[in-house]
Structures are given as C-alpha cells and as structure tokens.
Protein backbone atom coordinates (compact mmCIF):
# COMPACT_ATOMS: atom_id res chain seq x y z
CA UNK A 1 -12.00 9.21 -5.25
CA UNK A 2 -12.32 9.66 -9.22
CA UNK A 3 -9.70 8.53 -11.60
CA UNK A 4 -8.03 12.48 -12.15
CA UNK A 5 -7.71 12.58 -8.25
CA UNK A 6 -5.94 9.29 -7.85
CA UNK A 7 -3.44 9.98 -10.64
CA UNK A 8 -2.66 13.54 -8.88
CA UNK A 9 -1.77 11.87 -5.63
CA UNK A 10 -0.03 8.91 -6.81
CA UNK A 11 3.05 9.21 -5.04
CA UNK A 12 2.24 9.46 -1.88
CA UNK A 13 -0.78 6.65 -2.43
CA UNK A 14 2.06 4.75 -3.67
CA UNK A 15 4.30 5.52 -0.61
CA UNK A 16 0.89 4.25 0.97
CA UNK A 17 0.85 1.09 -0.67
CA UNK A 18 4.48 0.27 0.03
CA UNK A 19 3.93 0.62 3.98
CA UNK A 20 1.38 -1.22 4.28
CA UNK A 21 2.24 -4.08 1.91
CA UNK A 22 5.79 -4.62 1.35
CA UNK A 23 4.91 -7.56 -0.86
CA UNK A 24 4.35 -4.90 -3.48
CA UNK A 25 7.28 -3.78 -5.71
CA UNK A 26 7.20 -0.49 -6.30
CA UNK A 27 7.68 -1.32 -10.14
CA UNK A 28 4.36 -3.29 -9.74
CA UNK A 29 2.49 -0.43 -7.97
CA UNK A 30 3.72 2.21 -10.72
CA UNK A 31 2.29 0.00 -13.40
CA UNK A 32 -0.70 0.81 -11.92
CA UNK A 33 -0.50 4.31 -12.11
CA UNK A 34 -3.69 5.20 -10.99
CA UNK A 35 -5.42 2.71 -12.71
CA UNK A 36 -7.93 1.20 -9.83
CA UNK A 37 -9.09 -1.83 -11.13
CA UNK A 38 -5.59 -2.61 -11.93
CA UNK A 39 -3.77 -1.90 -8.56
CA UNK A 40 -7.00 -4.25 -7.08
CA UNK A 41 -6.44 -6.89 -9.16
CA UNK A 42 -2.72 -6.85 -8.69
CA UNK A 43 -3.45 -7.15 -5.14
CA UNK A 44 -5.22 -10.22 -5.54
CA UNK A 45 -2.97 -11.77 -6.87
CA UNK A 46 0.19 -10.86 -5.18
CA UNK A 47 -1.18 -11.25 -1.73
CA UNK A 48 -3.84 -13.55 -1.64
CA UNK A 49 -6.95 -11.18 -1.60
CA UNK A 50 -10.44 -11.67 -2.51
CA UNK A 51 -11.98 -9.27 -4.64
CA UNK A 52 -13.87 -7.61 -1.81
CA UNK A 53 -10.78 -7.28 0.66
CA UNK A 54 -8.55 -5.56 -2.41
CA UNK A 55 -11.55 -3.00 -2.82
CA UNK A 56 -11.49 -2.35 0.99
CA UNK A 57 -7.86 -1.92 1.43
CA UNK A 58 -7.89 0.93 -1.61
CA UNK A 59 -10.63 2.29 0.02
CA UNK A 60 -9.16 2.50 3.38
CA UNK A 61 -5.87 3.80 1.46
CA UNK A 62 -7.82 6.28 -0.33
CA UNK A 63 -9.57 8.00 2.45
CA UNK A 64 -6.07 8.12 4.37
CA UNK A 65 -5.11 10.56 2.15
C-alpha cells in the first residue's frame, strides 16, 4: 500500500493498531501518521519486535483493510 493510501485510511489503520496492540498509545501511533518506516520502528521498540516481525504485522494490518 503506497504512502497517499496509508495516509487516507489512517484512522481506521490506527483503530487497527490499537486492537491489536494496546501497548501503543494512540498519541504514539498518530505521530506516525502514515509514515511506515516510522510506525515500524516504533513498534520495535515499544514491543520488543525485530525488524522483520514489525514489517509483517503492518503488512498483515495493511491488507486487513
């Protein structure tokens, strides 16, 4: 999903994102804002991810929607 497509569905990928990982604060997912690499790295860090598991849960997020 391209960069214009992710900003035009934030909310609900961000309603996604709070679901499924209520580590998240949703003032940490909006500074995101559609911002990929960002919302991955955040991940990372918050939770414990590797690189490779961030990617995969955006992607599995992404195609959700």
């Amino acid at each position: 999903m391209d960069k214009d497509r992710i900003e035009g569905k934030w909310t609900e990928i961000k309603g996604r994102i709070q679901e499924a990982y209520g580590d998240l604060t949703n003032d940490e997912i909006e500074e995101a804002k559609g911002d990929r690499a960002q919302l991955e790295g955040m991940m990372q860090q918050k939770l414990g991810k590797t690189k490779d598991e961030a990617r995969a849960a955006v992607d599995d997020i992404l195609n959700a929607i």
